[in-house]
C-alpha atoms as a PDB file:
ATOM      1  CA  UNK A   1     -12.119  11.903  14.248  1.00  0.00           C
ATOM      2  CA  UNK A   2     -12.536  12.976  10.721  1.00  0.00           C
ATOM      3  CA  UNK A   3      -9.955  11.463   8.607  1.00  0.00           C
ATOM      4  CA  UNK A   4      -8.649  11.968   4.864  1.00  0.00           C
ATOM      5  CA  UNK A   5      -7.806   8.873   2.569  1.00  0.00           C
ATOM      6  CA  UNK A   6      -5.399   8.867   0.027  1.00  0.00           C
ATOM      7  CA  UNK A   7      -4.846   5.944  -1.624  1.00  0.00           C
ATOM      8  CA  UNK A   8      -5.947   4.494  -4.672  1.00  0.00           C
ATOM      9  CA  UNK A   9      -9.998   4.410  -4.786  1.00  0.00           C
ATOM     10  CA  UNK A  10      -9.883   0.251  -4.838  1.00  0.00           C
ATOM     11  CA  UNK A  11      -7.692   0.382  -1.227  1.00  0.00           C
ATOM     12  CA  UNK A  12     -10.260   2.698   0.397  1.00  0.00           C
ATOM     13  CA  UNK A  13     -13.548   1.250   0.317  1.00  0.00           C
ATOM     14  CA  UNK A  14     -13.138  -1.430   3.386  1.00  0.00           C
ATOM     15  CA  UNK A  15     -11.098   1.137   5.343  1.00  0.00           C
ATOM     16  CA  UNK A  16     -13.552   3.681   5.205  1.00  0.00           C
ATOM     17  CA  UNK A  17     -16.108   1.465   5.660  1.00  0.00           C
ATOM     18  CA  UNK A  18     -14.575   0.142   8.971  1.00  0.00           C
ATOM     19  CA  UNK A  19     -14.037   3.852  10.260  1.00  0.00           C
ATOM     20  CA  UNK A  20     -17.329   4.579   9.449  1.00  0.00           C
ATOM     21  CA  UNK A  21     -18.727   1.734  11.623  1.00  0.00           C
ATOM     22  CA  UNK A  22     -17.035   2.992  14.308  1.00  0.00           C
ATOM     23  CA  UNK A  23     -18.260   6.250  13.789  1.00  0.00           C
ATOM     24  CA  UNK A  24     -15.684   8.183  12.295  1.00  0.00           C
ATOM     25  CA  UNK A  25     -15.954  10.866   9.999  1.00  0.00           C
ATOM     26  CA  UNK A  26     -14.353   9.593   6.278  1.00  0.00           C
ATOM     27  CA  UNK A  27     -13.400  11.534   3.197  1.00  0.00           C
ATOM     28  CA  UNK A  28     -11.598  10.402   0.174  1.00  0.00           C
ATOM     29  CA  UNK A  29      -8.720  11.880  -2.291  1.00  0.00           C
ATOM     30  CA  UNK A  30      -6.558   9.379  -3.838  1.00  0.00           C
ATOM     31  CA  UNK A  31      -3.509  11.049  -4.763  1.00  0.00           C
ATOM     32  CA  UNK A  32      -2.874   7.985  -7.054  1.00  0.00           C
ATOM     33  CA  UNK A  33      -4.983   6.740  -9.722  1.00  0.00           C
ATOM     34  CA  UNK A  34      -4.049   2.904 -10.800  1.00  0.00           C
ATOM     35  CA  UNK A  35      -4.380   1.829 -14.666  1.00  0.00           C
ATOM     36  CA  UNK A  36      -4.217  -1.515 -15.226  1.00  0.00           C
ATOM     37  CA  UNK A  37      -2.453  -2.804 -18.602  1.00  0.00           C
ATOM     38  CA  UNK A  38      -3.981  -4.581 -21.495  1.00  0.00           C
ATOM     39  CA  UNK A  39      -4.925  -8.093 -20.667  1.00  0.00           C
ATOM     40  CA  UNK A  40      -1.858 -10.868 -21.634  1.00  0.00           C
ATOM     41  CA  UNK A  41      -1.404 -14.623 -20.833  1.00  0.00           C
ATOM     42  CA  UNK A  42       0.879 -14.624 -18.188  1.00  0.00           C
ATOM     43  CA  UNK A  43       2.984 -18.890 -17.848  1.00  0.00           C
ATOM     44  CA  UNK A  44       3.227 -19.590 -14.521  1.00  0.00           C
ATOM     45  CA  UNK A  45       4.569 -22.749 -15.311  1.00  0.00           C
ATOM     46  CA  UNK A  46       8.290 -22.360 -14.737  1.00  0.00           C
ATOM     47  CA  UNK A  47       7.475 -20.936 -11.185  1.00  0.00           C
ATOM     48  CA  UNK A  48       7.596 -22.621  -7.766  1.00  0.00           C
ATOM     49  CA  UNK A  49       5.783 -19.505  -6.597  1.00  0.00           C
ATOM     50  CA  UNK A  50       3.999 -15.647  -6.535  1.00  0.00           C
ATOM     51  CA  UNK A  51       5.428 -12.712  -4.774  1.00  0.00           C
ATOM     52  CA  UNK A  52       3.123  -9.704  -4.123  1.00  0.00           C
ATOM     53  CA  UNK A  53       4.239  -6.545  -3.203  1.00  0.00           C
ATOM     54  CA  UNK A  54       0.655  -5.075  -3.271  1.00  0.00           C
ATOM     55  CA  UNK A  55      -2.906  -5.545  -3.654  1.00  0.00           C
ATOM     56  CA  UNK A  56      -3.146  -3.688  -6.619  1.00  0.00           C
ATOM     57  CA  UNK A  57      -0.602  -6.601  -7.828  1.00  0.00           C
ATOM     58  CA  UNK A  58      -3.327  -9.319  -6.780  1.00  0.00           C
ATOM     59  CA  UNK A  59      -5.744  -7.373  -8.448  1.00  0.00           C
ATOM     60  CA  UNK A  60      -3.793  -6.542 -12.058  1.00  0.00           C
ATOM     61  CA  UNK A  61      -2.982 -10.638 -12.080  1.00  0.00           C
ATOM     62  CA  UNK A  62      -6.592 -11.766 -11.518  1.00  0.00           C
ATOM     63  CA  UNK A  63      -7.054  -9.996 -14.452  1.00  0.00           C
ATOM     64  CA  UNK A  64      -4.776 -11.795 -16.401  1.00  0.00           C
ATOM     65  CA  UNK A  65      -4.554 -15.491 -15.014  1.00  0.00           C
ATOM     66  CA  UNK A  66      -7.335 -17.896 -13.598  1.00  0.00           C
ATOM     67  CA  UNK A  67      -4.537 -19.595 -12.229  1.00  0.00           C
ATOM     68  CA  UNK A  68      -4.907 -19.895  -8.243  1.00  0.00           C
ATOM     69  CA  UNK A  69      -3.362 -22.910  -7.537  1.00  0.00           C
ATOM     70  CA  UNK A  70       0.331 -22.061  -6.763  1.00  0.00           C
ATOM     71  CA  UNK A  71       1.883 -20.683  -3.667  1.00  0.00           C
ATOM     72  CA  UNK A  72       1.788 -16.904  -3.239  1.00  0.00           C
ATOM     73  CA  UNK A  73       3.749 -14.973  -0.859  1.00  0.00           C
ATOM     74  CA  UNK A  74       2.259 -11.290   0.202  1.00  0.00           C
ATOM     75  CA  UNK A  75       4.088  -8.625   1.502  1.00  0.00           C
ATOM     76  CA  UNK A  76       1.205  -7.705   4.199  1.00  0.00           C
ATOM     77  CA  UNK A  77      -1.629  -8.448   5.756  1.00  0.00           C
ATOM     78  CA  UNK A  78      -4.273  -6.254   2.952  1.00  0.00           C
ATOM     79  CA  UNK A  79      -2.224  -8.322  -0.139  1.00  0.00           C
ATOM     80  CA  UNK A  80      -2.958 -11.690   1.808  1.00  0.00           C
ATOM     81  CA  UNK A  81      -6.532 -10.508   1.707  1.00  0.00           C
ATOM     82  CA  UNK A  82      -6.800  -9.755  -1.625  1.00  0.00           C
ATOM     83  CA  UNK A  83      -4.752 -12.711  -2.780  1.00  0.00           C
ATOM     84  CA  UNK A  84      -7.537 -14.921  -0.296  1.00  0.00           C
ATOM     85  CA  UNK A  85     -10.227 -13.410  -2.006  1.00  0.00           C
ATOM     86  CA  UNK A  86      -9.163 -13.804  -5.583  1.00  0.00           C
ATOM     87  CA  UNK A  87      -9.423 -17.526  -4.747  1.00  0.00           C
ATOM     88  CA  UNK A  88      -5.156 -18.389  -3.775  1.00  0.00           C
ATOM     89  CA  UNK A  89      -4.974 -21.394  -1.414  1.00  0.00           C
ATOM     90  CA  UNK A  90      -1.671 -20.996  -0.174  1.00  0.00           C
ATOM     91  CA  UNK A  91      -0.547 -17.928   0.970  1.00  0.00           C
ATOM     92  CA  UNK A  92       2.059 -16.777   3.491  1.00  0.00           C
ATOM     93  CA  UNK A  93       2.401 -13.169   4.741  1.00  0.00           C
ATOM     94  CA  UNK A  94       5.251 -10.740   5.846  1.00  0.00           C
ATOM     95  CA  UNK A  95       5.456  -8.200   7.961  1.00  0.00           C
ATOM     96  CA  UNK A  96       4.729  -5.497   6.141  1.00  0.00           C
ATOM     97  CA  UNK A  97       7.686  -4.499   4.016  1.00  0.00           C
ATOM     98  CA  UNK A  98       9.738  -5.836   0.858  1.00  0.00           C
ATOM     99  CA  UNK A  99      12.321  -6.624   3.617  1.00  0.00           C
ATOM    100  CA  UNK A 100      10.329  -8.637   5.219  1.00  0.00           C
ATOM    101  CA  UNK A 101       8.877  -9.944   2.039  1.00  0.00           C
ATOM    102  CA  UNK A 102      12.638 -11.133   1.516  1.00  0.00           C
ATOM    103  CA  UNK A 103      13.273 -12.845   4.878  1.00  0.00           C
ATOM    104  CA  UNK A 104      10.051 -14.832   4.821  1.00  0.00           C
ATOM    105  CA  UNK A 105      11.048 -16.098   1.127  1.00  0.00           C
ATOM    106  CA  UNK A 106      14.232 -16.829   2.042  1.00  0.00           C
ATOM    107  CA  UNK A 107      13.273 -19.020   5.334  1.00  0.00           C
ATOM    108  CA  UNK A 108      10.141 -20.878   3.312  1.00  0.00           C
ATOM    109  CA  UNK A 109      11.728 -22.034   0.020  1.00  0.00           C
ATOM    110  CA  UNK A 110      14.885 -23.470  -1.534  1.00  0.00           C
ATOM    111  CA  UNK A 111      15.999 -21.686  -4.713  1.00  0.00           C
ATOM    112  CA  UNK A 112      17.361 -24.865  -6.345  1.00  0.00           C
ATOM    113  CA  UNK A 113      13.472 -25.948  -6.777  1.00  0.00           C
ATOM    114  CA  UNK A 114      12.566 -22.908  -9.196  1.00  0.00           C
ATOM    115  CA  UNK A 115      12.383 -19.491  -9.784  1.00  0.00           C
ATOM    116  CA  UNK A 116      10.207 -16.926  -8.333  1.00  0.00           C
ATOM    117  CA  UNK A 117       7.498 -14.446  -9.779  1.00  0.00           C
ATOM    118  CA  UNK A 118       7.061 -11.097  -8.748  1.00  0.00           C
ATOM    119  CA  UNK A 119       3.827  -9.520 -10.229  1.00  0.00           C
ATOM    120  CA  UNK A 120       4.239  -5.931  -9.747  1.00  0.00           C
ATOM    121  CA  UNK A 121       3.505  -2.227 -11.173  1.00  0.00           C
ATOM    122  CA  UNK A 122       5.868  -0.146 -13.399  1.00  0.00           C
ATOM    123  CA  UNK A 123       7.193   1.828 -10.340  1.00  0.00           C
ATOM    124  CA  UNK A 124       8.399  -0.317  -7.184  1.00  0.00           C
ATOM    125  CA  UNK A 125       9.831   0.331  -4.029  1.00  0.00           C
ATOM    126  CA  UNK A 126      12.582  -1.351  -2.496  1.00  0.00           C
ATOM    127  CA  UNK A 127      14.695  -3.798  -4.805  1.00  0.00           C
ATOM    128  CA  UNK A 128      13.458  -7.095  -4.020  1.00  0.00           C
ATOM    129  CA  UNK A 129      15.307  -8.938  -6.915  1.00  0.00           C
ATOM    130  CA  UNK A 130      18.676  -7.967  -5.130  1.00  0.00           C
ATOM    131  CA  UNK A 131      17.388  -9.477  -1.929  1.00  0.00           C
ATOM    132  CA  UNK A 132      16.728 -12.472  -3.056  1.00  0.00           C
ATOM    133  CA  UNK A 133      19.287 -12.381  -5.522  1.00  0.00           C
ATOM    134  CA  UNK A 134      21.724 -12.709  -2.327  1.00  0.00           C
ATOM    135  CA  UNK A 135      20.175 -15.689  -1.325  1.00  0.00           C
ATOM    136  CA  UNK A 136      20.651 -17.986  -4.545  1.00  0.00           C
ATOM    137  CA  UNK A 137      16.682 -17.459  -5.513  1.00  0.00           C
ATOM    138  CA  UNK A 138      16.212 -16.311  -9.269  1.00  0.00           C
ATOM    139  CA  UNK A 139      13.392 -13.855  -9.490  1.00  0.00           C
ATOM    140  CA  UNK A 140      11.631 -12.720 -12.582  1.00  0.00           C
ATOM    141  CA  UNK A 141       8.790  -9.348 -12.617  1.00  0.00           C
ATOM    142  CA  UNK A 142       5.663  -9.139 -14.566  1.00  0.00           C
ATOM    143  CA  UNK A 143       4.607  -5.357 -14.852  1.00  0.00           C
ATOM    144  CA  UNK A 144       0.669  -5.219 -14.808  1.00  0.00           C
ATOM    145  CA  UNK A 145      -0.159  -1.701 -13.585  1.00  0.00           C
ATOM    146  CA  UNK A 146       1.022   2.185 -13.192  1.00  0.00           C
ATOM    147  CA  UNK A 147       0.350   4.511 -10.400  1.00  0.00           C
ATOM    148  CA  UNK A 148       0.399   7.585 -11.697  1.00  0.00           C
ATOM    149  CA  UNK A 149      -0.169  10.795  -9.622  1.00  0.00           C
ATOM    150  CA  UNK A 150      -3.225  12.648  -9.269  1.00  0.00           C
ATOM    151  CA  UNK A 151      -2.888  15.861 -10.520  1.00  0.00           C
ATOM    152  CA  UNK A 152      -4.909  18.126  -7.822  1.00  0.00           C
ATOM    153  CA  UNK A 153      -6.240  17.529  -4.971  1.00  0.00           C
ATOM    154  CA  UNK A 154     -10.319  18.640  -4.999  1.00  0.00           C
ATOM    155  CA  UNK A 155     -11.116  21.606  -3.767  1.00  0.00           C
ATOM    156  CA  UNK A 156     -14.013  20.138  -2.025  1.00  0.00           C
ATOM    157  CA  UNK A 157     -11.013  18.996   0.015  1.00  0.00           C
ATOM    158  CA  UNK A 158      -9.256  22.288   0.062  1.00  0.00           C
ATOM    159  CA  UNK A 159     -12.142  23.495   1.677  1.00  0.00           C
ATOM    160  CA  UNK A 160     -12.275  20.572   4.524  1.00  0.00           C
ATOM    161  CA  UNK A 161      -8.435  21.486   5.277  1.00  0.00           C
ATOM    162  CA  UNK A 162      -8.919  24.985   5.909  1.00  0.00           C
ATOM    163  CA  UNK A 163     -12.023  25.004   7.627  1.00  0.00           C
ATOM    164  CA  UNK A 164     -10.213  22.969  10.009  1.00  0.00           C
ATOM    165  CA  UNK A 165     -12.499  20.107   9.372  1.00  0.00           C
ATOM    166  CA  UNK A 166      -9.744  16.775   9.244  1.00  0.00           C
ATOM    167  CA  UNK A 167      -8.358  16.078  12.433  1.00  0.00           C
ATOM    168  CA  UNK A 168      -6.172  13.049  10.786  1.00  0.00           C
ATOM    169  CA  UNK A 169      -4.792  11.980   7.336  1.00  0.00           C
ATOM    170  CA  UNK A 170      -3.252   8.433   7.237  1.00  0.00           C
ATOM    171  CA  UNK A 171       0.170   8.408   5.003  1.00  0.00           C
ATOM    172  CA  UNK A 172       1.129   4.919   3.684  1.00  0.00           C
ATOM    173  CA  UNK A 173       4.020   4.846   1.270  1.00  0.00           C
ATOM    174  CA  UNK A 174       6.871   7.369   0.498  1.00  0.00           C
ATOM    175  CA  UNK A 175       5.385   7.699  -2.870  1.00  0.00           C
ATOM    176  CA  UNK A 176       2.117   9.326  -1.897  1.00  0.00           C
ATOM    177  CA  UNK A 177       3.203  10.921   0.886  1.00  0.00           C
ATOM    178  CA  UNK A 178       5.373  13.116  -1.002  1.00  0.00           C
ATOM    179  CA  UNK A 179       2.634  13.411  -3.832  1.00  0.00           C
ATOM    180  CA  UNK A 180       0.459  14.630  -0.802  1.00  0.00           C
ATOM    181  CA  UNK A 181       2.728  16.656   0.141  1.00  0.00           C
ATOM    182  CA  UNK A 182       3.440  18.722  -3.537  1.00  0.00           C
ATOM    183  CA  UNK A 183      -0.118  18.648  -3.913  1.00  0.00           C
ATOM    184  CA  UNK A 184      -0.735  20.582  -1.049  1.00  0.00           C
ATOM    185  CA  UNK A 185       2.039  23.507  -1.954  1.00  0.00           C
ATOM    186  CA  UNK A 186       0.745  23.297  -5.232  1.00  0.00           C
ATOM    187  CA  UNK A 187      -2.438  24.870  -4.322  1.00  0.00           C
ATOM    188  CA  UNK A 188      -0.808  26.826  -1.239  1.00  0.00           C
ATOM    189  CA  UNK A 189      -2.369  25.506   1.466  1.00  0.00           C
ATOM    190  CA  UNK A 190       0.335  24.195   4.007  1.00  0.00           C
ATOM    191  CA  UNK A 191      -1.145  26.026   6.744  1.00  0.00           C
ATOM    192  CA  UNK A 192      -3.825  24.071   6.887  1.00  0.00           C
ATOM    193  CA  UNK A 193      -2.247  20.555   8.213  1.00  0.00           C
ATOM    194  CA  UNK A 194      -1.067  23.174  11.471  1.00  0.00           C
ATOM    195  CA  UNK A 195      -4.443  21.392  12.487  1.00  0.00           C
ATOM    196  CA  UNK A 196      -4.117  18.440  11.213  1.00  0.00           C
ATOM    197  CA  UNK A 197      -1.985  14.963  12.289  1.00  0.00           C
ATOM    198  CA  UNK A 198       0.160  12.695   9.584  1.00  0.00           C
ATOM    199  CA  UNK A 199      -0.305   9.159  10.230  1.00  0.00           C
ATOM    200  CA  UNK A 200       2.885   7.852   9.032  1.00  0.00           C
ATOM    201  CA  UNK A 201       3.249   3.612   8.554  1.00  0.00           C
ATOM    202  CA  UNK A 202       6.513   4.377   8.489  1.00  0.00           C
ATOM    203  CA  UNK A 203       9.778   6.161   9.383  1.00  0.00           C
ATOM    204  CA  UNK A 204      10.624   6.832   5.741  1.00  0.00           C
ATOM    205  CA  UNK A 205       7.042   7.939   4.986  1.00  0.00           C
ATOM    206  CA  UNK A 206       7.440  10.337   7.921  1.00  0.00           C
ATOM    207  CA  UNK A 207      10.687  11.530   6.608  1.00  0.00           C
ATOM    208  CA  UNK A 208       9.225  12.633   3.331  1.00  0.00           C
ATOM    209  CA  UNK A 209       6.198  15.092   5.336  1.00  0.00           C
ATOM    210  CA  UNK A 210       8.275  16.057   8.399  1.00  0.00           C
ATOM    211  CA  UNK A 211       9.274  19.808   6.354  1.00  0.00           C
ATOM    212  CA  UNK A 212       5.360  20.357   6.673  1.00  0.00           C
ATOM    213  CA  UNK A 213       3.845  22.350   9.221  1.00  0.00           C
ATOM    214  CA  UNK A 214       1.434  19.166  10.676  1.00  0.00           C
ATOM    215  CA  UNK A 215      -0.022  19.662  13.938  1.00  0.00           C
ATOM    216  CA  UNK A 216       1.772  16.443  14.722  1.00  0.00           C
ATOM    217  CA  UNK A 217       3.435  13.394  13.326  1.00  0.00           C
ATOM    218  CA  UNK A 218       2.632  10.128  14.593  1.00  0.00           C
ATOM    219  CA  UNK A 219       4.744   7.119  13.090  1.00  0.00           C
ATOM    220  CA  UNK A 220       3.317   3.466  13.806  1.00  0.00           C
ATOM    221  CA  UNK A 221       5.644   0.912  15.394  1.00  0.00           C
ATOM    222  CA  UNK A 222       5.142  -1.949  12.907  1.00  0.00           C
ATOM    223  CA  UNK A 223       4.713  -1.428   9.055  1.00  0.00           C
ATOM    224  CA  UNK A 224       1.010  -2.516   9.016  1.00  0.00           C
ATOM    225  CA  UNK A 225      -2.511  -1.211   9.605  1.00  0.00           C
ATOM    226  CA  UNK A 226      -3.095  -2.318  13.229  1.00  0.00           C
ATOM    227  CA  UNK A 227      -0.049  -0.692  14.280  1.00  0.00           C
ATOM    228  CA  UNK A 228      -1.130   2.574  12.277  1.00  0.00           C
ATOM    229  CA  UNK A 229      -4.536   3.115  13.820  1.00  0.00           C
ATOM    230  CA  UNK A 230      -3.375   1.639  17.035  1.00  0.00           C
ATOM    231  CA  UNK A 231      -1.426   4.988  17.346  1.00  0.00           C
ATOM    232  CA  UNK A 232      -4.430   7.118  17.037  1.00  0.00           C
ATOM    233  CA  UNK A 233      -6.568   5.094  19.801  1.00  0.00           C
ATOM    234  CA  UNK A 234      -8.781   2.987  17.198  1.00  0.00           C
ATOM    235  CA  UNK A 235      -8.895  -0.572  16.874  1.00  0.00           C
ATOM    236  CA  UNK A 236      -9.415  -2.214  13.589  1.00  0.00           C
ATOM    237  CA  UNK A 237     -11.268  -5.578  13.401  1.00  0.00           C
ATOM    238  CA  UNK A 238      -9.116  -6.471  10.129  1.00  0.00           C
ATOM    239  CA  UNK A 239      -6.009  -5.400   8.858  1.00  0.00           C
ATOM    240  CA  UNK A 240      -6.389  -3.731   5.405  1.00  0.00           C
ATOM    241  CA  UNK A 241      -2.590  -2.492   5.135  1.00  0.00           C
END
């Protein structure tokens, strides 16, 4: 298979060095560049714990703390990775969502013993605050880092798409998807994905490419890596959601 990835540059390099060991064909367009803010102390102090809702988050704290020694929560498998390799001790994973994120919060701490952290970028998904919020648990954000959207795709790309090349482009948020997809009709090329299958984590992230011509859209059962690639036949020895 000969698949595109479009995430950020920092989430590709393990994936496409796993499909590549299996012998996979890998080319990269991140159709979202991340910019990290200026450096600040960040008090964890009042905090009983972390939540992640990325790696990126992981990444933009490291940056700002040395701290490693309270309890993090991440909101998949890839986060827990990152959080692991930045040096946390403690840290418990969801499923895959900000839902999930929620539930796993909700069933491993009492709100009466502190408030929670949430280390995030300017633009979020899913209103995690509110979820919590429900629960009794008080939840303060620390923004560290914007996505913003890449504003072509490369036309070394282009030319891959309509020479039929990419048999498969993985799809991982609502956000990119949909910057995917404008990208594409910006420079006029959705009849190229007619040979080409969306790899949707997601029903939502399917729902914002299903008005595209795709040769097909697959849509994984669980909100996580394993589940994505287990859709196109590959197995992945790590999960890098």
């Amino acid at each position: 298979m000969h698949f595109l990835l479009t995430r950020p540059q920092q989430d590709n390099r393990r994936l496409r060095q796993a499909l590549v060991a299996l012998g996979h064909r890998v080319d990269c367009a991140p159709v979202i560049t991340i910019t990290y803010y200026d450096r600040k102390p960040i008090d964890i102090t009042p905090f009983q714990a972390m939540l992640f809702t990325s790696a990126n988050g992981v990444r933009a704290f490291a940056l700002n703390s040395s701290v490693r020694n309270i309890p993090c929560f991440a909101v998949g498998p890839a986060t827990a990775r990152e959080a692991a390799d930045c040096g946390f001790q403690t840290i418990f994973t969801a499923g895959g969502n900000v839902d999930r994120l929620a539930g796993l919060v909700k069933e491993s701490l009492d709100p009466a013993t502190g408030p929670l952290l949430h280390i995030s970028g300017r633009d979020i998904a899913g209103d995690l605050a509110a979820l919590l919020g429900q629960a009794g648990f008080s939840l303060s954000r620390e923004q560290l880092y914007q996505a913003e959207k890449t504003p072509r795709l490369p036309r070394e790309i282009l030319d891959l798409m309509a020479a039929g090349s990419i048999s498969h482009i993985p799809l991982y948020s609502p956000r990119s998807a949909g910057i995917f997809g404008g990208l594409v009709r910006d420079a006029g090329q959705e009849n190229c994905l007619k040979q080409i299958t969306a790899v949707c984590l997601s029903p939502a992230v399917a729902n914002m490419v299903k008005s595209l011509p795709w040769r097909e859209i697959l849509t994984a059962k669980y909100p996580n890596q394993t589940s994505l690639f287990q859709i196109t036949g590959i197995t992945l020895k790590e999960d890098r959601q």
